[in-house]
N, C-alpha and C. Protein backbone atom coordinates (compact mmCIF):
# COMPACT_ATOMS: atom_id res chain seq x y z
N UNK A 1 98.85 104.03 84.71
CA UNK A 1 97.52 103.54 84.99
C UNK A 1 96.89 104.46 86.02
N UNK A 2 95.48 105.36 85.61
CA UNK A 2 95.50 106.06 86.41
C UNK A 2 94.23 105.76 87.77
N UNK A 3 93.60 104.64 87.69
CA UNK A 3 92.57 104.27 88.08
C UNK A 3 93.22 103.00 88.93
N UNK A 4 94.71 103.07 89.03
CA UNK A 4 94.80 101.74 89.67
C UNK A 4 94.68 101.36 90.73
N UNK A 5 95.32 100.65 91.61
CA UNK A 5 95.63 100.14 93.00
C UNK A 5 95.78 98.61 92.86
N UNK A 6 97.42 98.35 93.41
CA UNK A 6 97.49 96.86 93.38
C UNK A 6 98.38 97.01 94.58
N UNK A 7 98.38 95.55 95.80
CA UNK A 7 98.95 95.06 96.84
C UNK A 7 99.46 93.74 96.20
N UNK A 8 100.65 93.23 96.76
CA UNK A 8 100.96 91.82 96.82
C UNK A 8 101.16 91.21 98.03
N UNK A 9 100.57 89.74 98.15
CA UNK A 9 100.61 88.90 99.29
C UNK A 9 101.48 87.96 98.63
N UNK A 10 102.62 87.80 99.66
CA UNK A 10 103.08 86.45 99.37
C UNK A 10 103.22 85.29 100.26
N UNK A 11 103.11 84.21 100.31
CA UNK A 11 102.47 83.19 100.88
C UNK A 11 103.91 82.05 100.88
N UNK A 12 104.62 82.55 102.39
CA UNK A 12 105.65 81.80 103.01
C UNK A 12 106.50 81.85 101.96
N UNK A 13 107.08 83.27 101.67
CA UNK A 13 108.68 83.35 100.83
C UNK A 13 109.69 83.09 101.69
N UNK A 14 110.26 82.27 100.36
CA UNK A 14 111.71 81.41 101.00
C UNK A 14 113.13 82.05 101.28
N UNK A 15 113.19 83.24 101.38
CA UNK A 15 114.56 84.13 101.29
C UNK A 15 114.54 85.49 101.41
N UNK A 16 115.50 86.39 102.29
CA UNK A 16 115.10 87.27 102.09
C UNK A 16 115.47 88.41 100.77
N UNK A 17 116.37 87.41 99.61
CA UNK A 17 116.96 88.12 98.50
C UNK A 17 115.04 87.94 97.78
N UNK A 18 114.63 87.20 97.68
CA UNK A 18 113.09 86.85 96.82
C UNK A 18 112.26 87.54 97.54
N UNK A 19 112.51 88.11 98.93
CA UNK A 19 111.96 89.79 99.44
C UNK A 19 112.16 91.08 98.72
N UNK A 20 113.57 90.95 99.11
CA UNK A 20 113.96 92.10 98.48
C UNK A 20 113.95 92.61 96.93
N UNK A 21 114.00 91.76 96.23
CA UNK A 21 113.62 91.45 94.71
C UNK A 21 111.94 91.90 94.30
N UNK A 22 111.16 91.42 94.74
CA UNK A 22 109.95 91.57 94.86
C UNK A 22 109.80 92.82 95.59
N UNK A 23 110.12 93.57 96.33
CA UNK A 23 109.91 94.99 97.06
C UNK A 23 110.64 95.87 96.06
N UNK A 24 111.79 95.30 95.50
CA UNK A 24 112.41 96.86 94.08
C UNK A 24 111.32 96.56 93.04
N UNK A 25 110.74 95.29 92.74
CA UNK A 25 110.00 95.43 91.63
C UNK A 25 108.30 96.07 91.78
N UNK A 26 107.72 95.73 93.12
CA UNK A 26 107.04 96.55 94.00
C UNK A 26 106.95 98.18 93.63
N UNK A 27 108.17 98.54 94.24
CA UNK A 27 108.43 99.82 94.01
C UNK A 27 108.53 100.47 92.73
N UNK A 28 109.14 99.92 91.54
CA UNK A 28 109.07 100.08 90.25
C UNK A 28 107.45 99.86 89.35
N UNK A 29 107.13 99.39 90.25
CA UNK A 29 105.73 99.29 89.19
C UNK A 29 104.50 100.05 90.20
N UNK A 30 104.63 100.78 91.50
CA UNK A 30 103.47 101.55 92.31
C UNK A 30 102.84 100.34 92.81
N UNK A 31 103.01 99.26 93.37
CA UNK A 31 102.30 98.81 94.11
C UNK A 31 102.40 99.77 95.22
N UNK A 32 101.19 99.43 95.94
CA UNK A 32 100.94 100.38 96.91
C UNK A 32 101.30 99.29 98.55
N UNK A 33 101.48 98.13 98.49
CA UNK A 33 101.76 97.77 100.04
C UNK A 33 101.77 96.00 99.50
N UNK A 34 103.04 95.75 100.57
CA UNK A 34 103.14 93.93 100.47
C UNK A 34 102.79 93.02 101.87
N UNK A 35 102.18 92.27 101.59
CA UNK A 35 102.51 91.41 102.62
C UNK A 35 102.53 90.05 102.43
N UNK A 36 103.17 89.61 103.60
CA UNK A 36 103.68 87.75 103.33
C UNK A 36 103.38 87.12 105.21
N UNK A 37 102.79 86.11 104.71
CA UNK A 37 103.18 84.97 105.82
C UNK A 37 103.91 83.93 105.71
N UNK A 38 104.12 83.37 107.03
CA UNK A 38 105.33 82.50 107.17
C UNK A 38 106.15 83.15 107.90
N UNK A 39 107.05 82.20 108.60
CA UNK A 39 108.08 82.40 109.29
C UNK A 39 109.78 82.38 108.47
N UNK A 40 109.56 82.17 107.30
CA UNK A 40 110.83 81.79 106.68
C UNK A 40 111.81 83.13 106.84
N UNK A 41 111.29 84.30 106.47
CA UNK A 41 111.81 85.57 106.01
C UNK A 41 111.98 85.82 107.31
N UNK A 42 111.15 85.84 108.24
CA UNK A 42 111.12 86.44 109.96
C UNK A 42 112.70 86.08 109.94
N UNK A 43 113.35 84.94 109.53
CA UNK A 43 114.53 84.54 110.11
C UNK A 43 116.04 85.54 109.40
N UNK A 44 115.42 85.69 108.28
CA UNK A 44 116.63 86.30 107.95
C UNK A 44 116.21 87.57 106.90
N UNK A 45 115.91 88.99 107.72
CA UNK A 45 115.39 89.58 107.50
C UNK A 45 116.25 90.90 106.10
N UNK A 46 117.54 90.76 105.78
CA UNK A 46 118.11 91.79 105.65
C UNK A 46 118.15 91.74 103.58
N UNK A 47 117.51 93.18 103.09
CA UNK A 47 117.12 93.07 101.68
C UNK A 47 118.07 93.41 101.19
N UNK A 48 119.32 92.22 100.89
CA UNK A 48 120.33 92.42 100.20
C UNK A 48 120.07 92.66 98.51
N UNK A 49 118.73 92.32 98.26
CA UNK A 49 118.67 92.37 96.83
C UNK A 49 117.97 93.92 96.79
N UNK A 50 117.10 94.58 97.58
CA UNK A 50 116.28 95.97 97.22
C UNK A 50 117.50 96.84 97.15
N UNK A 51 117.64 97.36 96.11
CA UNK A 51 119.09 98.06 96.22
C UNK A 51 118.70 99.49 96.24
N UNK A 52 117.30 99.55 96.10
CA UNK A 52 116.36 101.15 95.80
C UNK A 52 115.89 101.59 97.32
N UNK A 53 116.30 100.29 98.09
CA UNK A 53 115.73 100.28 99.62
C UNK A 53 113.92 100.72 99.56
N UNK A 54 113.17 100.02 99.22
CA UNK A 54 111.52 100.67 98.74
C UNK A 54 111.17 100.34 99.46
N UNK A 55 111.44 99.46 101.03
CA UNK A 55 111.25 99.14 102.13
C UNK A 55 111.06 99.83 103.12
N UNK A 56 111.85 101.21 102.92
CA UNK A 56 112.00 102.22 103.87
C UNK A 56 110.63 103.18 103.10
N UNK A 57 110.11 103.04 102.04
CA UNK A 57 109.12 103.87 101.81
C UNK A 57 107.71 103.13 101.44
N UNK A 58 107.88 101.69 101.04
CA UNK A 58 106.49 100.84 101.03
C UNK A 58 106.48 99.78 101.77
N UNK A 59 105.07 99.85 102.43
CA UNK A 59 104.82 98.75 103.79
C UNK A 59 104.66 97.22 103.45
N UNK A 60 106.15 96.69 104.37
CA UNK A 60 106.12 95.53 104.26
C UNK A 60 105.38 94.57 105.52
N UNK A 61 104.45 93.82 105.55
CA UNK A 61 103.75 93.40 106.62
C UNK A 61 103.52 91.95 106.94
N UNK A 62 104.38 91.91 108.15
CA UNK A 62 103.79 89.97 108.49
C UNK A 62 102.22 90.43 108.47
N UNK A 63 101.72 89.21 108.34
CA UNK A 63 100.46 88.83 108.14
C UNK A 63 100.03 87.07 108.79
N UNK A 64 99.53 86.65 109.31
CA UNK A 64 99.37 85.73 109.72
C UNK A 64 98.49 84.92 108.52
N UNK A 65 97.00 85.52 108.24
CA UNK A 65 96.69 84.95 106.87
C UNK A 65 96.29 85.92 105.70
N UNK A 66 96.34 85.22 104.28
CA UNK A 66 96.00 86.60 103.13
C UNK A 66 94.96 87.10 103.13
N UNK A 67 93.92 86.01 103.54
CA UNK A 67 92.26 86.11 103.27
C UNK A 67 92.12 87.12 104.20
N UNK A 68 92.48 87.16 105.14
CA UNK A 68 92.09 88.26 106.52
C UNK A 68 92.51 89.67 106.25
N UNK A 69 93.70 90.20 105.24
CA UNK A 69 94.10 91.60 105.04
C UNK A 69 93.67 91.55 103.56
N UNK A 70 93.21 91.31 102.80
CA UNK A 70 92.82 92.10 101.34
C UNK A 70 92.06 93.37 101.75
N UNK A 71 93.09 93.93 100.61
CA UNK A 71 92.17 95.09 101.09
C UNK A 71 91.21 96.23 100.39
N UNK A 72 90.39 96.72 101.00
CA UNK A 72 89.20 96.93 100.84
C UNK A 72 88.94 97.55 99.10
N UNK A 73 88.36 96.35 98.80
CA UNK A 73 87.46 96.72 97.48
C UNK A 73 88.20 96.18 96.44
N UNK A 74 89.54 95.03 96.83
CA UNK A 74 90.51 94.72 95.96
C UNK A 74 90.36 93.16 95.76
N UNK A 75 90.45 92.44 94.49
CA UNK A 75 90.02 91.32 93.58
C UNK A 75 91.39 90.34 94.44
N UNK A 76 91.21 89.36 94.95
CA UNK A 76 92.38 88.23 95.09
C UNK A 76 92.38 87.66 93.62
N UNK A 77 93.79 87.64 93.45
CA UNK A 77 94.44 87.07 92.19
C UNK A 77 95.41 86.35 92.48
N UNK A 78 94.88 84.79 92.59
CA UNK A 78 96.48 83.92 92.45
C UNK A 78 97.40 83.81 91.48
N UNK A 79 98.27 83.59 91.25
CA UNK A 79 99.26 83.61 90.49
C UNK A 79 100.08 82.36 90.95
N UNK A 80 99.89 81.32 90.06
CA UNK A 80 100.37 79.70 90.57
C UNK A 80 100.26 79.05 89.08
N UNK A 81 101.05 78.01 88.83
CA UNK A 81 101.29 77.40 87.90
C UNK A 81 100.75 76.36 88.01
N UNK A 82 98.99 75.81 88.42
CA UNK A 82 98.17 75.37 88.80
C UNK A 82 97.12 74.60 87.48
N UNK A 83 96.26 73.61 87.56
CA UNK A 83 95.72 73.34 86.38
C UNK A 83 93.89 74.46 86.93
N UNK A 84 93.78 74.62 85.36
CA UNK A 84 92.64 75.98 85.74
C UNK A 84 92.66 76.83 85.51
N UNK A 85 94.35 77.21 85.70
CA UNK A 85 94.64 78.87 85.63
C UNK A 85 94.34 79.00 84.15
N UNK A 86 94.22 80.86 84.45
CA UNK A 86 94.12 81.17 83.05
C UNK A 86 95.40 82.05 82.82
N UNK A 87 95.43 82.29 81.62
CA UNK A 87 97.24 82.42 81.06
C UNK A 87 97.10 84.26 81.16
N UNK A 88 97.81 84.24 81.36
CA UNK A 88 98.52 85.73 81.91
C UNK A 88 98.48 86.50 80.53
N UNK A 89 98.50 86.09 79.54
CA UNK A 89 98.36 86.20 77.90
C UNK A 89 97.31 87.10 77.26
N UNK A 90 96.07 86.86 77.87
CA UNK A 90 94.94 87.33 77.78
C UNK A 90 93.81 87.56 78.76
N UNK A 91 94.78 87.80 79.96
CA UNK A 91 94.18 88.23 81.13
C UNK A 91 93.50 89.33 81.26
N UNK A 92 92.52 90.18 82.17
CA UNK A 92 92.08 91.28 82.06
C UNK A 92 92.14 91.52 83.52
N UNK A 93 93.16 92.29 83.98
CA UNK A 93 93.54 92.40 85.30
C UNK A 93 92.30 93.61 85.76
N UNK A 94 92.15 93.25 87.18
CA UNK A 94 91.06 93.86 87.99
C UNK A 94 92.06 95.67 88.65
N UNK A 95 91.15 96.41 88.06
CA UNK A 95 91.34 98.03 88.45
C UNK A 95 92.33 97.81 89.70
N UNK A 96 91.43 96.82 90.96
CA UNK A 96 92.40 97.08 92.35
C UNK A 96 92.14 95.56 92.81
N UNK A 97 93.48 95.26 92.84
CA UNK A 97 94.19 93.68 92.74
C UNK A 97 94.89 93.46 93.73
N UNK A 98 94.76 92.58 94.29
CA UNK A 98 95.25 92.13 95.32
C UNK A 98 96.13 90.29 95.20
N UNK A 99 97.17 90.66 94.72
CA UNK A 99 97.98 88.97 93.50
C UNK A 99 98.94 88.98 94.37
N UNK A 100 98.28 87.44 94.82
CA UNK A 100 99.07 86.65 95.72
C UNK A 100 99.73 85.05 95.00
N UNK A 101 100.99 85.57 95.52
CA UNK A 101 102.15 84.30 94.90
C UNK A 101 102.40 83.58 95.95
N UNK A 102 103.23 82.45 95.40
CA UNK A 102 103.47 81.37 96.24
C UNK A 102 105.05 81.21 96.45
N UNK A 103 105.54 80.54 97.20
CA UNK A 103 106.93 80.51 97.55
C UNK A 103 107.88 79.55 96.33
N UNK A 104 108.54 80.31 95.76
CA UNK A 104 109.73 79.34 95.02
C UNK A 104 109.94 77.92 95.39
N UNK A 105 109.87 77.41 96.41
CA UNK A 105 109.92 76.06 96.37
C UNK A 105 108.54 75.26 96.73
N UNK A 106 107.34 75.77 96.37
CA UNK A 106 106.02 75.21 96.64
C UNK A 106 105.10 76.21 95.83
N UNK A 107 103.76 75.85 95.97
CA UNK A 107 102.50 76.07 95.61
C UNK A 107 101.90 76.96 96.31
N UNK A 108 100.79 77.97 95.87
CA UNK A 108 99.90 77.98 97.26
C UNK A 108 98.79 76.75 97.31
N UNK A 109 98.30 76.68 98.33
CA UNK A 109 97.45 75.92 99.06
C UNK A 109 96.24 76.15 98.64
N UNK A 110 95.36 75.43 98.53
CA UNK A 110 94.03 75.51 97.65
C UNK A 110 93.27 76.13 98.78
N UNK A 111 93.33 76.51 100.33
CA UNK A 111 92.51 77.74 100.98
C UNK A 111 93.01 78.87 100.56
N UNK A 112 94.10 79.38 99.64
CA UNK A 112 94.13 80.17 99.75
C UNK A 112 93.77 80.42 97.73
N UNK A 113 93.98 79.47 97.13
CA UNK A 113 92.99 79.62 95.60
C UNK A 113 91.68 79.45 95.92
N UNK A 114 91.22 78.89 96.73
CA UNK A 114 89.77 78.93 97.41
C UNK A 114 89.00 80.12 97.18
N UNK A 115 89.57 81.27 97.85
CA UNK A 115 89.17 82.49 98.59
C UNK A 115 89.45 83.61 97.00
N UNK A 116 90.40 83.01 96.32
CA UNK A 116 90.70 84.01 95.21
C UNK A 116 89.75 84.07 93.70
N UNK A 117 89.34 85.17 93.29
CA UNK A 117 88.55 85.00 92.40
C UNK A 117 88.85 84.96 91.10
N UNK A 118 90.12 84.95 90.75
CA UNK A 118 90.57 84.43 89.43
C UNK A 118 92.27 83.79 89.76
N UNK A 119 92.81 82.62 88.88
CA UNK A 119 93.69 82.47 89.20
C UNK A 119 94.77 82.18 87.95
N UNK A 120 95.83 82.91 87.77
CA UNK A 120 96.74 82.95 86.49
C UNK A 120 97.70 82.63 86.86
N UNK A 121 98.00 82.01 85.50
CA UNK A 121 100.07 81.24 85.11
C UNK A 121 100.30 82.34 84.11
N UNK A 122 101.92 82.58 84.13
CA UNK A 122 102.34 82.81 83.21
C UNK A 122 103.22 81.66 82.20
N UNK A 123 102.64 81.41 80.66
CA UNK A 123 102.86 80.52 79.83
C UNK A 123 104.34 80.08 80.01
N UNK A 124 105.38 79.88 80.34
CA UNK A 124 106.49 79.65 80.33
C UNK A 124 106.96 77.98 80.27
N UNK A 125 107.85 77.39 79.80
CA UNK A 125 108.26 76.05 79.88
C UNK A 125 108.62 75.39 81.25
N UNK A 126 109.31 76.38 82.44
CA UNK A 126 109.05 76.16 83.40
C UNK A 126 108.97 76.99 84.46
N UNK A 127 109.09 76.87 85.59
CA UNK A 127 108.89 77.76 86.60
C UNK A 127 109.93 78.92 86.47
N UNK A 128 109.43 79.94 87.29
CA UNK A 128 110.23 81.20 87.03
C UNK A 128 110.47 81.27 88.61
N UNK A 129 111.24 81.95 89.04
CA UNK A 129 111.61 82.49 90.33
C UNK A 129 110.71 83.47 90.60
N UNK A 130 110.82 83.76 91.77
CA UNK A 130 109.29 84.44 93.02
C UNK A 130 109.43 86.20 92.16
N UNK A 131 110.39 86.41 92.10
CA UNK A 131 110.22 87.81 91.52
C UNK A 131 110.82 87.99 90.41
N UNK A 132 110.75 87.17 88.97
CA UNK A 132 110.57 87.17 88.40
C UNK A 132 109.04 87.32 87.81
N UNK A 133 108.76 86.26 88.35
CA UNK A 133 107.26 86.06 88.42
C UNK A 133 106.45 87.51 88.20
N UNK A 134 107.12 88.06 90.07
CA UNK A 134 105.91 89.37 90.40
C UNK A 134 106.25 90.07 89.48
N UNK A 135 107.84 90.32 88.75
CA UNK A 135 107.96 91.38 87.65
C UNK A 135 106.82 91.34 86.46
N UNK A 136 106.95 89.89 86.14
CA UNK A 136 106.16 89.85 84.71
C UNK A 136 104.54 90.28 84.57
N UNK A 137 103.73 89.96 85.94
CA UNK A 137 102.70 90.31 86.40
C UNK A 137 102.26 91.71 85.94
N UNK A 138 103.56 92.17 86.52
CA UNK A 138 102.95 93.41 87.19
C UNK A 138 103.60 94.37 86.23
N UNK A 139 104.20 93.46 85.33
CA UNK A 139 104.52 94.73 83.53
C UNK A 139 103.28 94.27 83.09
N UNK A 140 102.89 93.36 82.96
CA UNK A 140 101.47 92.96 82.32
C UNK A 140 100.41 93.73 82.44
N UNK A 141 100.21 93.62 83.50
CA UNK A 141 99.02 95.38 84.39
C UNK A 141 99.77 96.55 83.66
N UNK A 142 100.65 96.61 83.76
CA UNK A 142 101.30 98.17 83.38
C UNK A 142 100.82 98.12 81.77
N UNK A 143 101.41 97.55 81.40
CA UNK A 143 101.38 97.29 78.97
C UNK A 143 100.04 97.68 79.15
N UNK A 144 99.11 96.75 79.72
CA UNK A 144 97.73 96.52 79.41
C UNK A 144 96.80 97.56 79.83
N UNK A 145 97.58 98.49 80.36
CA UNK A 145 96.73 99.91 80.84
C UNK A 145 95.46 100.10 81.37
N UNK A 146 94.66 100.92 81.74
CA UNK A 146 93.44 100.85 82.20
C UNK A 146 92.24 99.91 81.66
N UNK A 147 92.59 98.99 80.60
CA UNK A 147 91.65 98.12 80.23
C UNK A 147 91.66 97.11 81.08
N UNK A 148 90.62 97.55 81.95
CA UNK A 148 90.60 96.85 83.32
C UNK A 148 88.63 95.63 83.37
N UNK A 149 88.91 94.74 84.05
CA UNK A 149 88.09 93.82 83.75
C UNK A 149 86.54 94.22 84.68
N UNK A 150 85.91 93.00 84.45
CA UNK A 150 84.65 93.77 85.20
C UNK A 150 84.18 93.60 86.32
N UNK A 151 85.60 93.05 87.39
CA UNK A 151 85.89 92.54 88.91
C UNK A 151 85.18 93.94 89.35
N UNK A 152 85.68 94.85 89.03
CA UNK A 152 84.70 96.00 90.26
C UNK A 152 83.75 96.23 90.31
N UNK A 153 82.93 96.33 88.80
CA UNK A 153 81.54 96.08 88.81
C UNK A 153 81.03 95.53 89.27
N UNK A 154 81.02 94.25 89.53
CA UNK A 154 80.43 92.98 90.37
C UNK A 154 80.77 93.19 91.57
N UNK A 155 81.79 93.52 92.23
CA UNK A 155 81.89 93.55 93.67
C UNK A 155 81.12 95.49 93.83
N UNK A 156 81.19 96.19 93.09
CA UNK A 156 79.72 97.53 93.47
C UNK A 156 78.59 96.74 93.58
N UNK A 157 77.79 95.62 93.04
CA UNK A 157 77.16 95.03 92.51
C UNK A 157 76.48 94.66 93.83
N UNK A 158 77.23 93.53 94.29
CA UNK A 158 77.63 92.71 95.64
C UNK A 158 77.77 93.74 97.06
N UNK A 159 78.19 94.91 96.79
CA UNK A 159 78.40 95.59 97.96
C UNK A 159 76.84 96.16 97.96
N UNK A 160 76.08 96.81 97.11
CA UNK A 160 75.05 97.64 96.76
C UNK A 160 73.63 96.60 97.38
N UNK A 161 73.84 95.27 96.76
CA UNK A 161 72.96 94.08 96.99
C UNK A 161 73.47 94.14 98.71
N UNK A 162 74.21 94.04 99.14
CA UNK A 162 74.90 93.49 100.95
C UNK A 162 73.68 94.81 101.62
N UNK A 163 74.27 95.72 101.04
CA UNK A 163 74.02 96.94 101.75
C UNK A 163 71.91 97.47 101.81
N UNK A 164 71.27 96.64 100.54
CA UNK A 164 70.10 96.73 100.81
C UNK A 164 69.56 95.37 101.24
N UNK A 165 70.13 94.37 101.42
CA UNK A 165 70.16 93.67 102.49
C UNK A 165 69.83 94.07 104.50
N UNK A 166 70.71 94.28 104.08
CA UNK A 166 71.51 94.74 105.69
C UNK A 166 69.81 96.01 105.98
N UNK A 167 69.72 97.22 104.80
CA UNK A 167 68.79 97.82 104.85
C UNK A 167 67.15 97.62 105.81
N UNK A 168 66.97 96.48 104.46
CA UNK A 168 66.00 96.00 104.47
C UNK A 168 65.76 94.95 105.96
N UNK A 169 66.87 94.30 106.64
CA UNK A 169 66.95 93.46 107.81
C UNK A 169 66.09 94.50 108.75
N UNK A 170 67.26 95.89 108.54
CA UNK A 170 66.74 96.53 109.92
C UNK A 170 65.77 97.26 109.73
N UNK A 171 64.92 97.57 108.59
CA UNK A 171 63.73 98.43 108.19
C UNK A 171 62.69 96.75 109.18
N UNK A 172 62.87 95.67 108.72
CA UNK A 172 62.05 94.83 109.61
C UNK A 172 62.05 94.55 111.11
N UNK A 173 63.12 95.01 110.94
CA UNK A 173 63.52 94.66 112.91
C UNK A 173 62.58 95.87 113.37
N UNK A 174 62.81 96.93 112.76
CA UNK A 174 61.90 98.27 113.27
C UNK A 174 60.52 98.01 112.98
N UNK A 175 60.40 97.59 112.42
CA UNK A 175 59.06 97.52 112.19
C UNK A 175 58.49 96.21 113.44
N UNK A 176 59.11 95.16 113.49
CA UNK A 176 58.59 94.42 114.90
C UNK A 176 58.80 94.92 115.98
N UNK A 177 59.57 95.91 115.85
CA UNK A 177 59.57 96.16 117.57
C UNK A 177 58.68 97.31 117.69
N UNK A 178 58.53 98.23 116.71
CA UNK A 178 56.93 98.95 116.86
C UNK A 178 55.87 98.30 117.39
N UNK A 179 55.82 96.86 117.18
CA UNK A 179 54.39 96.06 117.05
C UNK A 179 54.32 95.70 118.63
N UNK A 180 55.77 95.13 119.00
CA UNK A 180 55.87 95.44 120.43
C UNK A 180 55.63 96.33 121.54
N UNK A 181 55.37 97.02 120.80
CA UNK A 181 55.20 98.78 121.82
C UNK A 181 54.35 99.06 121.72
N UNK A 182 53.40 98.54 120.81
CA UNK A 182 51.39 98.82 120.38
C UNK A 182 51.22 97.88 121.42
């Protein structure tokens, strides 16, 4: 994929083998950087499962919340077995993605599907484990190649609209404070 860029947030993982699992599969598919909150992992930090060690070459980052590090110019994508979601089946993953999972023994939290602008299951009978999960994701992006959705358009869209906004504020501010000085 040559247009890509994807990060994963994960949201209070329960272990540090469902770290380390998720950082070889990380590494195997070019994500470019992870991060997780929670204190669970803080406790037992050692990636008995990354056996590629991709830790020592891609940044793993506490984070206090997800909404606060997405990063710049990249689509939040939950990934939760949630009613709403749309199926991983016929998804059209965003150029630069930012897919945040939830911890093996819970959900994420609806502030944090709140803040996300699309949110997918993968069809399965039941739950899958935390990096299983990120694997299937993130072969999905890979199969599905640059047929990428029209998340960036809209956020050029949104940035272009902010930015003659913002323009237009201070073309008026200048203009009253001229009037001030007559």
């Amino acid at each position: 994929m040559t247009n890509s860029y994807a990060c994963i947030g994960l949201f209070n993982p329960k272990s540090p083998e469902n770290v380390g699992s998720v950082m070889r599969a990380a590494g195997c598919y070019g994500v470019n950087s992870v991060f997780y909150t929670g204190t669970r992992y803080d406790h037992a930090k050692p990636f008995y499962t990354d056996t590629q060690k991709i830790y020592e070459t891609l940044p793993l980052i506490g984070v206090n919340e997800l909404k606060d590090i997405i990063p710049l110019g990249c689509v939040p994508v939950a990934v939760d077995l949630i009613a709403g979601a749309k199926s991983l089946t016929s998804y059209k993953h965003p150029a630069r993605a930012f897919y945040i999972f939830g911890p093996e023994d819970g959900t994420l939290k609806k502030e944090i599907t709140d803040f996300c602008e699309d949110i997918v299951y993968i069809p399965t009978e039941g739950c899958m484990n935390l990096a299983a999960t990120v694997n299937v994701v993130l072969y999905d992006r890979l199969a599905k190649g640059d047929n990428f959705s029209h998340h960036q358009e809209s956020l050029k869209k949104k940035k272009h609209k902010d930015q003659t906004e913002n323009h237009c504020a201070t073309l008026n501010n200048d203009d009253s404070s001229d009037e001030k000085v007559r």
